[in-house]
Protein backbone atom coordinates (compact mmCIF):
# COMPACT_ATOMS: atom_id res chain seq x y z
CA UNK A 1 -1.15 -0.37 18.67
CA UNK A 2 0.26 -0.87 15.25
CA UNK A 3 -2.13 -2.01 12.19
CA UNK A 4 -2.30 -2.08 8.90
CA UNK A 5 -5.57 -2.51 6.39
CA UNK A 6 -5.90 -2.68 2.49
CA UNK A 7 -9.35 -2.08 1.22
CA UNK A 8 -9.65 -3.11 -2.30
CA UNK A 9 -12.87 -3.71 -4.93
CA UNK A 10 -13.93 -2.16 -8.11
CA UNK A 11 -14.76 1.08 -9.05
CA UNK A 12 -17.54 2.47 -7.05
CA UNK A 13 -17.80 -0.49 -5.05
CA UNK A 14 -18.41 0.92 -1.38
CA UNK A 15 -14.00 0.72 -0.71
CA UNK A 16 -13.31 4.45 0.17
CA UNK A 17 -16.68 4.77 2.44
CA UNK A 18 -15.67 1.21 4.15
CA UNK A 19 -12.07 2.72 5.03
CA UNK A 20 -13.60 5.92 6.25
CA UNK A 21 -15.97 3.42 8.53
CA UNK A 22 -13.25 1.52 9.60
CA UNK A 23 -10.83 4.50 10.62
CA UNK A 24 -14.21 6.32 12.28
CA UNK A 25 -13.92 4.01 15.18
CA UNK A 26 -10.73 5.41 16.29
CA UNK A 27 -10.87 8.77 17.94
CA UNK A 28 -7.31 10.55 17.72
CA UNK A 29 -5.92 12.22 15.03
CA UNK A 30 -6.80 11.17 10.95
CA UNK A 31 -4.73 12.09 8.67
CA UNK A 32 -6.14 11.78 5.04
CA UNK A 33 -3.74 11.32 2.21
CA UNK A 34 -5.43 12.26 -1.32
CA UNK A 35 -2.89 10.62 -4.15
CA UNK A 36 -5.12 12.62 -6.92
CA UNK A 37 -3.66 15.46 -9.33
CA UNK A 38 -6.43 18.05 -9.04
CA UNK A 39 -7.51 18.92 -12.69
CA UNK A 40 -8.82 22.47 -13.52
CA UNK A 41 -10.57 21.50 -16.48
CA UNK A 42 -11.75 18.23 -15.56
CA UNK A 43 -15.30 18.84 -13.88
CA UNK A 44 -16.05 15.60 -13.25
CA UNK A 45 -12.62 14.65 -11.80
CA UNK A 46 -13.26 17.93 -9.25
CA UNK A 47 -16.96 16.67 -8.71
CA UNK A 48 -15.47 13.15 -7.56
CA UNK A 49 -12.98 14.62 -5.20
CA UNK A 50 -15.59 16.77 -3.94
CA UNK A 51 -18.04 14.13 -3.07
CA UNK A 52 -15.05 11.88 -1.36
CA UNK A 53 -14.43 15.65 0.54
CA UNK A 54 -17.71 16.09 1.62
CA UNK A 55 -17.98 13.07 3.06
CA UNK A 56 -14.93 13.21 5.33
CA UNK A 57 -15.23 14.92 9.09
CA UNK A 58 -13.99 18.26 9.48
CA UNK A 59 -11.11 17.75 12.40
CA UNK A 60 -9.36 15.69 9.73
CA UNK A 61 -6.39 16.40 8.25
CA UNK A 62 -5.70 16.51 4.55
CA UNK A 63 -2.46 15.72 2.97
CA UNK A 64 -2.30 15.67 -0.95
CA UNK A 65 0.20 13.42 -2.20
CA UNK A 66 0.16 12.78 -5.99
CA UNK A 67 3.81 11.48 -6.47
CA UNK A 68 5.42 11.94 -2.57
CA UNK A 69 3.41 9.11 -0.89
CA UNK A 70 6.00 7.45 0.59
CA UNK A 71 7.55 10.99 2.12
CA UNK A 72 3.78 11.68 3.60
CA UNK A 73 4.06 8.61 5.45
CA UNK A 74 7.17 8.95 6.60
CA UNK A 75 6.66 12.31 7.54
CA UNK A 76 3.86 11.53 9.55
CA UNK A 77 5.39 7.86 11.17
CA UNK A 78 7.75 10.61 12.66
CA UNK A 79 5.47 12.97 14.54
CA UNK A 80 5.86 11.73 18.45
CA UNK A 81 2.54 9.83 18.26
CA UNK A 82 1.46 9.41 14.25
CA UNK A 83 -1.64 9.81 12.97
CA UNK A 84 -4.05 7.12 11.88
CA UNK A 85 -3.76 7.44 7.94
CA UNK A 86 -6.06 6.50 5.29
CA UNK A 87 -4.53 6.60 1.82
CA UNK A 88 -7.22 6.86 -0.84
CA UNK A 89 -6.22 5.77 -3.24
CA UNK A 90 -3.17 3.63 -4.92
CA UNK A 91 -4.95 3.73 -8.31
CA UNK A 92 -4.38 7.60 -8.49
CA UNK A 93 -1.25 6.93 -7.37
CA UNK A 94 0.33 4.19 -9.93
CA UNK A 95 -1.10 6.31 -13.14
CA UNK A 96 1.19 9.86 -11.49
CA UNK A 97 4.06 7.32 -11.66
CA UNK A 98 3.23 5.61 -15.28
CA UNK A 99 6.07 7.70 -16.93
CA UNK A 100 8.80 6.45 -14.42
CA UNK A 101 11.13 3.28 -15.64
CA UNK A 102 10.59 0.45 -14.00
CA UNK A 103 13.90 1.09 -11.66
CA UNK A 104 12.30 4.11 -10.04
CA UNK A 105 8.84 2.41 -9.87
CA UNK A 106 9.91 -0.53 -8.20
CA UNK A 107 12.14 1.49 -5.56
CA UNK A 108 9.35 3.41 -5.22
CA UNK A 109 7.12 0.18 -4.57
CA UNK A 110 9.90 -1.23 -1.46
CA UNK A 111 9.76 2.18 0.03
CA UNK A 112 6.34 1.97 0.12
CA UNK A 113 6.48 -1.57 1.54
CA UNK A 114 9.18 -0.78 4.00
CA UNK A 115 6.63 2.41 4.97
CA UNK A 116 3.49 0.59 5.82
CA UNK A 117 5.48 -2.01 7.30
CA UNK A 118 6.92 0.04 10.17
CA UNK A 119 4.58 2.91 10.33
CA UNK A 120 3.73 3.24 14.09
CA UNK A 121 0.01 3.52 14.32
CA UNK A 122 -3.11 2.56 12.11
CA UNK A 123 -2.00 2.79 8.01
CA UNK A 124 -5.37 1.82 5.95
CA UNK A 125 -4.97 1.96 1.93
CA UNK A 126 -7.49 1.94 -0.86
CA UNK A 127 -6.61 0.08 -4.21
CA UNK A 128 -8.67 -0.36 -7.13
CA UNK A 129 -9.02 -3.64 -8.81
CA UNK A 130 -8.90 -3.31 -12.27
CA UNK A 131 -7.53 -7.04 -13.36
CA UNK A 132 -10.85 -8.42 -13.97
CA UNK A 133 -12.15 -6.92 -17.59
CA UNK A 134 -10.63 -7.20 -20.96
CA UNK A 135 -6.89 -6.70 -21.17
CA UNK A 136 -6.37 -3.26 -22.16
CA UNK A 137 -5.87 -2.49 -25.83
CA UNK A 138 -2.78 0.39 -25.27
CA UNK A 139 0.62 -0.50 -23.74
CA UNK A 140 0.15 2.24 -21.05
CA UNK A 141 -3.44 0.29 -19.84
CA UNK A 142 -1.40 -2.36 -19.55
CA UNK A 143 1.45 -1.32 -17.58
CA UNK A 144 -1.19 0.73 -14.97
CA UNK A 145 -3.06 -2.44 -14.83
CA UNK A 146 -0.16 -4.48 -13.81
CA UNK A 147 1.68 -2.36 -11.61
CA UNK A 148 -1.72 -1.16 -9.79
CA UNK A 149 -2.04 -5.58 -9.74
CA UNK A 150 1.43 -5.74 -8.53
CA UNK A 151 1.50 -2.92 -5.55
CA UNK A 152 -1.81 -3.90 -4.09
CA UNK A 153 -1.16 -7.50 -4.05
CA UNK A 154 2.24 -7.07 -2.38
CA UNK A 155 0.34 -4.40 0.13
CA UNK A 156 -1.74 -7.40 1.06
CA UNK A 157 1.03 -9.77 1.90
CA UNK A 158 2.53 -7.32 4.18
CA UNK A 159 -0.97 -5.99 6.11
CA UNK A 160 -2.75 -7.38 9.36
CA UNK A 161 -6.73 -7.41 7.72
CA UNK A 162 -7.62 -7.26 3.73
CA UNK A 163 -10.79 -6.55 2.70
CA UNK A 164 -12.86 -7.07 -0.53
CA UNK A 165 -15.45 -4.18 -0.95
CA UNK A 166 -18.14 -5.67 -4.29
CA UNK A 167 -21.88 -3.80 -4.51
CA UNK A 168 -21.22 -2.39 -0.77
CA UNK A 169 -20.66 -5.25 0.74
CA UNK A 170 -17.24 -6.55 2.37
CA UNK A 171 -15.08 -9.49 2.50
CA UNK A 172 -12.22 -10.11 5.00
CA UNK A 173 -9.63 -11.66 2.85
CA UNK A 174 -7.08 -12.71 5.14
CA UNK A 175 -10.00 -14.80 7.48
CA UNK A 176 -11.83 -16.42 4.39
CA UNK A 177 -9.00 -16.92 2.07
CA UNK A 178 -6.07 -18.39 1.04
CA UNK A 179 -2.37 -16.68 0.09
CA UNK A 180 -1.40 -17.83 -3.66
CA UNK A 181 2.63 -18.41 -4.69
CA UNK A 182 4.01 -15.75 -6.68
């Protein structure tokens, strides 16, 4: 049957090993969709994507989708019976698309939207929360800020369970809270 999740918290908050525990406890197919650019020279970027690697079972699939997200999903929504996905994670995903006009971006966001809404089996997506520091100093902190803000909030309107992941622990959103007006 048909679900979607969002799993959202701060950075290193527990959210990408709660999705992984949450899509565990089905047994067909997981696909995996990484959003991150693999970096050459960054070793600690490669040490991160390791670790998140490492910790995923063997008989699951990988897809790496940087800028194409919404053509992974589609792509897999149309295999005869789709895969459970976990996309990990929209943060990655907002700062490949920072250099896009806001026409592009926000077409970009309904496809995305329109994806999760009608994708066929279990859709589960990490976002990073990043709204609740200083405002950034630079325009382009800014803008990732706010469209990571705006993408993950509309991603929770749309989904069946939201969670808050904080120090490990998680929140269901949709059971303890309350939908604000635009």
């Amino acid at each position: 049957m048909p679900e979607s999740i969002l799993v959202t918290g701060p950075a290193r908050s527990g959210k990408s090993e709660f999705a992984e525990h949450l899509i565990r406890q089905h047994h067909h197919d997981v696909v995996y969709i990484a959003t991150a650019f693999r970096s050459r020279n960054d070793y600690e970027w490669q040490a991160r994507i390791a670790r998140h690697r490492d910790r995923r079972p063997s008989a699951w699939k990988t897809l790496e989708a940087p800028r194409d997200l919404v053509g992974s999903i589609r792509a897999c929504n149309n295999q005869t019976l789709p895969p459970n996905l976990l996309i990990d994670s929209f943060g990655t995903w907002v700062a490949n698309w920072l250099d896009d006009d806001i026409a592009a971006w926000k077409n970009e966001c309904d496809d995305l939207i329109a994806e999760i809404t009608t994708y066929r089996g279990l859709i589960i997506c990490v976002a990073e929360e990043t709204g609740w520091g200083v405002v950034p100093a630079y325009a382009t902190g800014r803008l990732f800020r706010d469209r990571l803000g705006d993408i993950t909030r509309q991603t929770a309107a749309i989904v069946d369970r939201a969670y808050l992941v904080v120090a490990g622990y998680a929140i269901d959103l949709k059971q303890v809270g309350s939908a604000t007006q635009p």
